[in-house]
Each structure stands twice: as C-alpha cells, then as structure tokens.
C-alpha atoms as a PDB file:
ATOM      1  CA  UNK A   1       0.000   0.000   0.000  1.00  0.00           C
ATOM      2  CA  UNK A   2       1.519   3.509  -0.730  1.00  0.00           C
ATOM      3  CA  UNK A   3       2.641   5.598   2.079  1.00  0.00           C
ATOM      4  CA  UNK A   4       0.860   8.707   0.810  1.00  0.00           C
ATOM      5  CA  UNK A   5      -2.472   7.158   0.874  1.00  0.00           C
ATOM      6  CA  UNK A   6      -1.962   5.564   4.507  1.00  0.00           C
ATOM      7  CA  UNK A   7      -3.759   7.479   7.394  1.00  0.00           C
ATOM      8  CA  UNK A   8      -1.300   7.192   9.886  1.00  0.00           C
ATOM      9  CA  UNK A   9       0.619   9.855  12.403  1.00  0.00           C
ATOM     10  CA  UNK A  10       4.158   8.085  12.602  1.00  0.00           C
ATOM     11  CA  UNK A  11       5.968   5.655   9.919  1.00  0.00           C
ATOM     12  CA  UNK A  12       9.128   3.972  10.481  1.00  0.00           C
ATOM     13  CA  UNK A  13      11.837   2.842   8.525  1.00  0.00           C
ATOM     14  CA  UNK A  14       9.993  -0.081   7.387  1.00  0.00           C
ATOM     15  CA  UNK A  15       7.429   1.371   6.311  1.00  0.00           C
ATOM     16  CA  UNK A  16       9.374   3.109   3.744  1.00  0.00           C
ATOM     17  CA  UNK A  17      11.067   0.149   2.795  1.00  0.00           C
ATOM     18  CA  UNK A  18       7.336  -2.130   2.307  1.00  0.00           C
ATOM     19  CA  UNK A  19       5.986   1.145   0.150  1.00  0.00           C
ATOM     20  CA  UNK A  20       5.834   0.941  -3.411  1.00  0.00           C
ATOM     21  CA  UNK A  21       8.855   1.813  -4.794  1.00  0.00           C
ATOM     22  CA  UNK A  22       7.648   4.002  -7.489  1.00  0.00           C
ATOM     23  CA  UNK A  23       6.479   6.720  -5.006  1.00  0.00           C
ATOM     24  CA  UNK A  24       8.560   9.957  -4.426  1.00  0.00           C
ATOM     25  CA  UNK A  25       8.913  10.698  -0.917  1.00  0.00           C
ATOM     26  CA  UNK A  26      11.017  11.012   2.128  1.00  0.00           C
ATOM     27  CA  UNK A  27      10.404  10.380   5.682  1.00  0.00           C
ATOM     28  CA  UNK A  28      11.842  12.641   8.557  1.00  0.00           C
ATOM     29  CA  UNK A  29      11.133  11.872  12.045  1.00  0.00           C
ATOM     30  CA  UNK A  30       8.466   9.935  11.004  1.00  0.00           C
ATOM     31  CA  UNK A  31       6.491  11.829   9.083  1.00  0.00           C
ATOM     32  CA  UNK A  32       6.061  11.691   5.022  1.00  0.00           C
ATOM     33  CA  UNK A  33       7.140  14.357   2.482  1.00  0.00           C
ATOM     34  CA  UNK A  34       5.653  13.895  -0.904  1.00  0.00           C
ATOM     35  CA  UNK A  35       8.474  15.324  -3.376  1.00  0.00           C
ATOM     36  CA  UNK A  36       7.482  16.804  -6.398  1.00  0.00           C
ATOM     37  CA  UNK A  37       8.934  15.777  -9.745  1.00  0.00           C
ATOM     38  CA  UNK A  38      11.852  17.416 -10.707  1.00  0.00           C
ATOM     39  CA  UNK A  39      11.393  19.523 -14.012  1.00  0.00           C
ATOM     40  CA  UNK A  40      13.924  19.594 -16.747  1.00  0.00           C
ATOM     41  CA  UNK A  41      16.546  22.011 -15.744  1.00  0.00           C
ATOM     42  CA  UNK A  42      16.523  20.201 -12.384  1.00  0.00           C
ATOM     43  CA  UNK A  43      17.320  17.028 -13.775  1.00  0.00           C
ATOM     44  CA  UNK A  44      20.162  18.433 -16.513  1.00  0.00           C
ATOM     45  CA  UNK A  45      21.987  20.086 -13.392  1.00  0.00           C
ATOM     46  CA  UNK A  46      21.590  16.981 -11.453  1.00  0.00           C
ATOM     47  CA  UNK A  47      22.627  14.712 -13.688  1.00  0.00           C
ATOM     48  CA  UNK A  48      25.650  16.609 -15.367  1.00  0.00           C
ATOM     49  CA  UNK A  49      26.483  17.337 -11.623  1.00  0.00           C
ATOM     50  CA  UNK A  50      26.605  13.818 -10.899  1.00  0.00           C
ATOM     51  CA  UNK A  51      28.695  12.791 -13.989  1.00  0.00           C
ATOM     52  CA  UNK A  52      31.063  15.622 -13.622  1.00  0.00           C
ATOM     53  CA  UNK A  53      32.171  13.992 -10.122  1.00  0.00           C
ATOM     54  CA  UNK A  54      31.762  10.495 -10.903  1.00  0.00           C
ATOM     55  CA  UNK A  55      34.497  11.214 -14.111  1.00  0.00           C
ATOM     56  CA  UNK A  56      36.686  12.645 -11.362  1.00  0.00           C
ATOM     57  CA  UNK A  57      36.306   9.929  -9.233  1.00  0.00           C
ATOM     58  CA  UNK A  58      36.914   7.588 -12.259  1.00  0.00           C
ATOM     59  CA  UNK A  59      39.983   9.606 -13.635  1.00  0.00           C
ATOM     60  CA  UNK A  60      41.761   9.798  -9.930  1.00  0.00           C
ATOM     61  CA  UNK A  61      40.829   6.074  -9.301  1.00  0.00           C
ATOM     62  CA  UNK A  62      38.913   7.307  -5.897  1.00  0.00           C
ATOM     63  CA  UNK A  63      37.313   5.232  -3.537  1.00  0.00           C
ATOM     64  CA  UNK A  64      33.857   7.481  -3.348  1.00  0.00           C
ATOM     65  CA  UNK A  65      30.565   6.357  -5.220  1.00  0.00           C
ATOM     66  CA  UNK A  66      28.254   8.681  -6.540  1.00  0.00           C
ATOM     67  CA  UNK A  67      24.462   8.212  -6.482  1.00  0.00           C
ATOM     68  CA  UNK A  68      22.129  10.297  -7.889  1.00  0.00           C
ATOM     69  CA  UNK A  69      17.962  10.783  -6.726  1.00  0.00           C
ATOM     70  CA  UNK A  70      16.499   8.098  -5.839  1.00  0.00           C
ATOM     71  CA  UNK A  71      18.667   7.241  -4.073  1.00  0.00           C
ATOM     72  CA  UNK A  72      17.424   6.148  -0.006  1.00  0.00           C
ATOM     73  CA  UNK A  73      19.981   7.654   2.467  1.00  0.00           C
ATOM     74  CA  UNK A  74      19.385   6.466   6.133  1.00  0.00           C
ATOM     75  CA  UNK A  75      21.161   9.164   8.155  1.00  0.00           C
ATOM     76  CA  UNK A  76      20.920   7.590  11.569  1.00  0.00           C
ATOM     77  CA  UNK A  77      19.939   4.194  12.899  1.00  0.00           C
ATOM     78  CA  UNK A  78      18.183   5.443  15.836  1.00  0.00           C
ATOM     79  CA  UNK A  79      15.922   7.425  13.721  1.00  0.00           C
ATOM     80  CA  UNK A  80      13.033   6.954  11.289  1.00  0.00           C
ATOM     81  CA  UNK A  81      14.110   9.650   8.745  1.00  0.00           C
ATOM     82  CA  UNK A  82      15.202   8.231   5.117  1.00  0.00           C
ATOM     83  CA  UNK A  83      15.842  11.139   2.589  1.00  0.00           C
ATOM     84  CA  UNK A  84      16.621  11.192  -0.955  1.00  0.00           C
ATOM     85  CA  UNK A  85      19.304  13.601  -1.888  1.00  0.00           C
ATOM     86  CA  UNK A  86      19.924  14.455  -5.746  1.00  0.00           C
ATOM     87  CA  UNK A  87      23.149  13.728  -5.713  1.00  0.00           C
ATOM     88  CA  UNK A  88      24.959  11.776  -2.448  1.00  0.00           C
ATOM     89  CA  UNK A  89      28.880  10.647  -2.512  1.00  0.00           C
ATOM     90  CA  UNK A  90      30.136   8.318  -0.372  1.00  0.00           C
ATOM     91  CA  UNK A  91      33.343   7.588   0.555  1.00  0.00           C
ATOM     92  CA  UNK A  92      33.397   4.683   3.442  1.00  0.00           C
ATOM     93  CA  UNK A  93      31.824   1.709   0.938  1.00  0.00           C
ATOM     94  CA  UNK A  94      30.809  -0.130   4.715  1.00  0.00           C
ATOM     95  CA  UNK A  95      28.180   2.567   4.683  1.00  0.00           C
ATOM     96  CA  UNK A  96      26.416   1.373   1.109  1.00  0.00           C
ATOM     97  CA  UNK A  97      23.780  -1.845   1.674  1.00  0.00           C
ATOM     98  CA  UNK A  98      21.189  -3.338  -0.963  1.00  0.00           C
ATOM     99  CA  UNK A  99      18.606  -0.476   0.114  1.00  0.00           C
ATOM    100  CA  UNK A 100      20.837   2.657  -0.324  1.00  0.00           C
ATOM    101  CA  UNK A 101      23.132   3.880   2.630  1.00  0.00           C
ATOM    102  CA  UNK A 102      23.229   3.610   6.192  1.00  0.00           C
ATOM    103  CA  UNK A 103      25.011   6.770   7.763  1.00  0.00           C
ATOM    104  CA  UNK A 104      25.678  10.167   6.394  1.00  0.00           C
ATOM    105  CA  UNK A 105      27.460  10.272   2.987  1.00  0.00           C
ATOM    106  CA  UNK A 106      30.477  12.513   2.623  1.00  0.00           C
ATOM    107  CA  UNK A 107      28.937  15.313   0.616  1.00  0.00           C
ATOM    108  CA  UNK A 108      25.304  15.659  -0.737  1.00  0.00           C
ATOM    109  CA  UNK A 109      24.106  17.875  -3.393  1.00  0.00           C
ATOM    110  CA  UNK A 110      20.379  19.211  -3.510  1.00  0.00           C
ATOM    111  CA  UNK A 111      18.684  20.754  -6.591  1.00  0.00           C
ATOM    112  CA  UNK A 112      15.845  23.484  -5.283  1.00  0.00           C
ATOM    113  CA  UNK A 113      12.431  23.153  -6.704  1.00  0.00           C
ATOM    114  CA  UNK A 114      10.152  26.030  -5.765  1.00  0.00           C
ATOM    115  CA  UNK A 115       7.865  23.684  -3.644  1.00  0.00           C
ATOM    116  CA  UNK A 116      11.181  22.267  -1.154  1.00  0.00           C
ATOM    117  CA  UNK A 117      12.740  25.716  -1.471  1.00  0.00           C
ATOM    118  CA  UNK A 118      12.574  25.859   2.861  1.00  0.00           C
ATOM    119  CA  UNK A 119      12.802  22.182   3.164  1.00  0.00           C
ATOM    120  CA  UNK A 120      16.481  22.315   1.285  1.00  0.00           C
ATOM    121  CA  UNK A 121      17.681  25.210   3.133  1.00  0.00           C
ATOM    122  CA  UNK A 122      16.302  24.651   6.554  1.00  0.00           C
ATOM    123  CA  UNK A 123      15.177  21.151   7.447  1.00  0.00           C
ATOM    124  CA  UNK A 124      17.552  19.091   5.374  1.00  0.00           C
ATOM    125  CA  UNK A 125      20.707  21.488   6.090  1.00  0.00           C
ATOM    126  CA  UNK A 126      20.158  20.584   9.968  1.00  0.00           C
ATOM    127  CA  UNK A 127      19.404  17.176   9.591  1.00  0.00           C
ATOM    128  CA  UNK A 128      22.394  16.559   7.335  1.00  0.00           C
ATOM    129  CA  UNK A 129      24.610  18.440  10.012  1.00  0.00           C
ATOM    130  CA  UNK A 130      23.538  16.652  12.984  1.00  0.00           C
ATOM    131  CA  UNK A 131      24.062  13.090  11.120  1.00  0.00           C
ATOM    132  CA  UNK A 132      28.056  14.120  10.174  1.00  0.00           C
ATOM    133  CA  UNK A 133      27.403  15.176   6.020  1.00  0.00           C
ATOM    134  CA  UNK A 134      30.715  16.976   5.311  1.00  0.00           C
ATOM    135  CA  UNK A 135      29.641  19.047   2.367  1.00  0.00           C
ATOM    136  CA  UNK A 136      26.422  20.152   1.545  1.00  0.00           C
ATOM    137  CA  UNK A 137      25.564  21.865  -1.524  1.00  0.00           C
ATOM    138  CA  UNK A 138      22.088  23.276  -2.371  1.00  0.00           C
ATOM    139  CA  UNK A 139      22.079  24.210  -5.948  1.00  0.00           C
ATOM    140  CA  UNK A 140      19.005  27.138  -6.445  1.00  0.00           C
ATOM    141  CA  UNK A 141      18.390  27.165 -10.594  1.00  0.00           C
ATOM    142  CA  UNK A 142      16.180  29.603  -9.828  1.00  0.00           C
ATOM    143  CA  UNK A 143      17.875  32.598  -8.475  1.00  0.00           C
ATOM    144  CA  UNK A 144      21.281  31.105 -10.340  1.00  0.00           C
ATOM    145  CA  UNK A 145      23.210  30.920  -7.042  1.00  0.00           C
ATOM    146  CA  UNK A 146      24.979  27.857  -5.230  1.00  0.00           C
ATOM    147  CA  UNK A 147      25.262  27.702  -1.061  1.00  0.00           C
ATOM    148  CA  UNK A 148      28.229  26.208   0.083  1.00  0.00           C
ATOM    149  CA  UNK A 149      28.428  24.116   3.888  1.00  0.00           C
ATOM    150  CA  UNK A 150      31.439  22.724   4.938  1.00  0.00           C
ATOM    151  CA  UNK A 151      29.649  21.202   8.175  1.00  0.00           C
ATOM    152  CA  UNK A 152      31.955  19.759   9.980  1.00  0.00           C
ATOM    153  CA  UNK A 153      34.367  22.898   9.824  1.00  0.00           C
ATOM    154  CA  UNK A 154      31.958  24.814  11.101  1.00  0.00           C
ATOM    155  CA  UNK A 155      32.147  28.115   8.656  1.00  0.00           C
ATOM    156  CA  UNK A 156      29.438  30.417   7.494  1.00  0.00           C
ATOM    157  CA  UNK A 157      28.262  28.755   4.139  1.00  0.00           C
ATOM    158  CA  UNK A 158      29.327  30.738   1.564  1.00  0.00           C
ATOM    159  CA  UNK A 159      27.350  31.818  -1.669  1.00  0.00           C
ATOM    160  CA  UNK A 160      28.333  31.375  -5.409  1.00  0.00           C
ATOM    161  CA  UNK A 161      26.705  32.201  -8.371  1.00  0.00           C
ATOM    162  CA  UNK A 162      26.308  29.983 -11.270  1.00  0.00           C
ATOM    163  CA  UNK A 163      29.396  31.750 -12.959  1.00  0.00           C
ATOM    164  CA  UNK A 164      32.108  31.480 -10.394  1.00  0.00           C
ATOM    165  CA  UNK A 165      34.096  28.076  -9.989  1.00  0.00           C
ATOM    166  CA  UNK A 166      33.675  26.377  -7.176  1.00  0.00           C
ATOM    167  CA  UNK A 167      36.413  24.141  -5.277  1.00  0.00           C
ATOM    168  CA  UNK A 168      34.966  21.501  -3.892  1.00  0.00           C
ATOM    169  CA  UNK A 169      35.627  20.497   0.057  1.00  0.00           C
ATOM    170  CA  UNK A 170      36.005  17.253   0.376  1.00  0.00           C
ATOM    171  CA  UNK A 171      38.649  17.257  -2.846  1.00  0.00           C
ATOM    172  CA  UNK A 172      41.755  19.108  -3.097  1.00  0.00           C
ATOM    173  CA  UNK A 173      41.297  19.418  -6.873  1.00  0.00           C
ATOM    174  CA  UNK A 174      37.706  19.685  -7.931  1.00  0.00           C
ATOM    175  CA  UNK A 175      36.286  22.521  -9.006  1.00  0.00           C
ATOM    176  CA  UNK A 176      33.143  23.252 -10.550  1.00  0.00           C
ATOM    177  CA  UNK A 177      31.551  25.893 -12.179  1.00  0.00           C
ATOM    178  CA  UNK A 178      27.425  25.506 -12.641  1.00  0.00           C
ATOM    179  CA  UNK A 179      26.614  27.576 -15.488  1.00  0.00           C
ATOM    180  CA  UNK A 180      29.059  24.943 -17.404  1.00  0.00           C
ATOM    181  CA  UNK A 181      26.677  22.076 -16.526  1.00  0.00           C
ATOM    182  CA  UNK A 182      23.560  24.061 -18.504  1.00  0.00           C
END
C-alpha cells in the first residue's frame, strides 16, 4: 500500500522500505514528504552534476561512489528519517547496503524546486549536520546561485553564483563551475 495514501501519524523505517517503490517521498522523524517531480533544468543540473564527479572519481581512481535521486539515504539508525538527496557521494563503501546507505554520505548535493525551497535550506541542512554530512551543496536554478556548507568545519556557508568556480571540500582538486553544466 503507498505511504501517501496511509492514514497514519508516525511511519518507520519499514514502512518506507514495504511502500511501493515508485512513489517519491522522504520520511523525517516519522512523518512523510511527498516530493514533487523534478522539471527539466533540475534534472540536466543533477545529472551533469553527478557525472562531472563520478568522471573525477573515475579519472583519480577514488574510492567514493556517486548516487544520484532516488537514491534512499538512512542518516541515523536510531531514527526513522530516510531522505533522498539528488546527488549523495560516499566515501566509506561499509556505509552502502542493498537499500541505499546507512550513515551520512560525505557530501550531498540538492537541486531546489520552488515547492522544497525551505525544506532544502532549513530542514535538510540541519538534519544533514547533525548526522556528520561533510559538504552540503544546495544548488538554487532559480535565483542562479549555489550555497556552500562545509559542516563539519563549522564556517558560514558561503554563496556562489552559477558563474564562479567552485572548489569543492572534500577534494583538493575539484572545481566546478554551474553555469558549465547548462
């Protein structure tokens, strides 16, 4: 039965997991968040995004996996929260399991639509910080500008727009530039 006709105040983990898998949503302390599909230049940004780093990862012979949307990310055990980020790289392959990954992945790229705009910026960039995300990206298409966390070094994120390059954290020799992935 699909979560987002279900009745209920709380689902767990399993829940998500027994739902049919052709449904869009994520679950965050319990509760369900329908996601919107993604429109065109969300999906082109996403997916040149994700094939930009996976060619670096290829070309350096790195030990991180990219996954793009859907893609289940289980931020903490203790929790019933599952989200799907665009893009998610991981780095510690003990972390990846049959149903997506178990623990927070290295660095995680979201793609605004105009109905998550507050759930990108606000919810997710908290929940991603308390689980131990390194990098967080949120990637706004619509105002052309790219916000920048290092979370675990504790800065003030900093803002780029789509024209500027942008070095990448978690690499010493990655940089991107948005406006080339259009």
């Amino acid at each position: 039965m699909p979560l987002s006709n279900e009745r209920k105040d709380y689902y767990t983990v399993e829940d998500f997991y027994n739902s049919v898998e052709e449904e869009f949503v994520e679950l965050i302390d319990g509760h369900i968040y329908n996601m919107t599909a993604p429109n065109r230049i969300h999906q082109r940004i996403s997916f040149n995004l994700s094939r930009k780093i996976a060619d670096y990862i290829d070309s350096n012979k790195g030990d991180c996996e990219v996954y793009p949307a859907p893609f289940a990310v289980l931020l903490d055990e203790t929790k019933d929260t599952i989200v799907e980020p665009d893009i998610s790289v991981i780095c510690d392959k003990n972390k990846l399991t049959d149903r997506g990954c178990t623990g927070a992945p290295d660095w995680i790229v979201e793609v605004v639509s105009p109905s998550n705009f507050s759930h990108d910026y606000i919810d997710k960039l908290n929940l991603y910080h308390q689980a131990g995300v390194r990098e967080y990206w949120i990637v706004n298409p619509i105002d052309e500008k790219t916000t920048v966390y290092l979370l675990r070094e504790e800065v003030s994120p900093k803002v780029y727009d789509f024209r500027e390059i942008i070095n990448v954290g978690i690499y010493d020799d990655l940089s991107i530039c948005i406006k080339d992935l259009l």
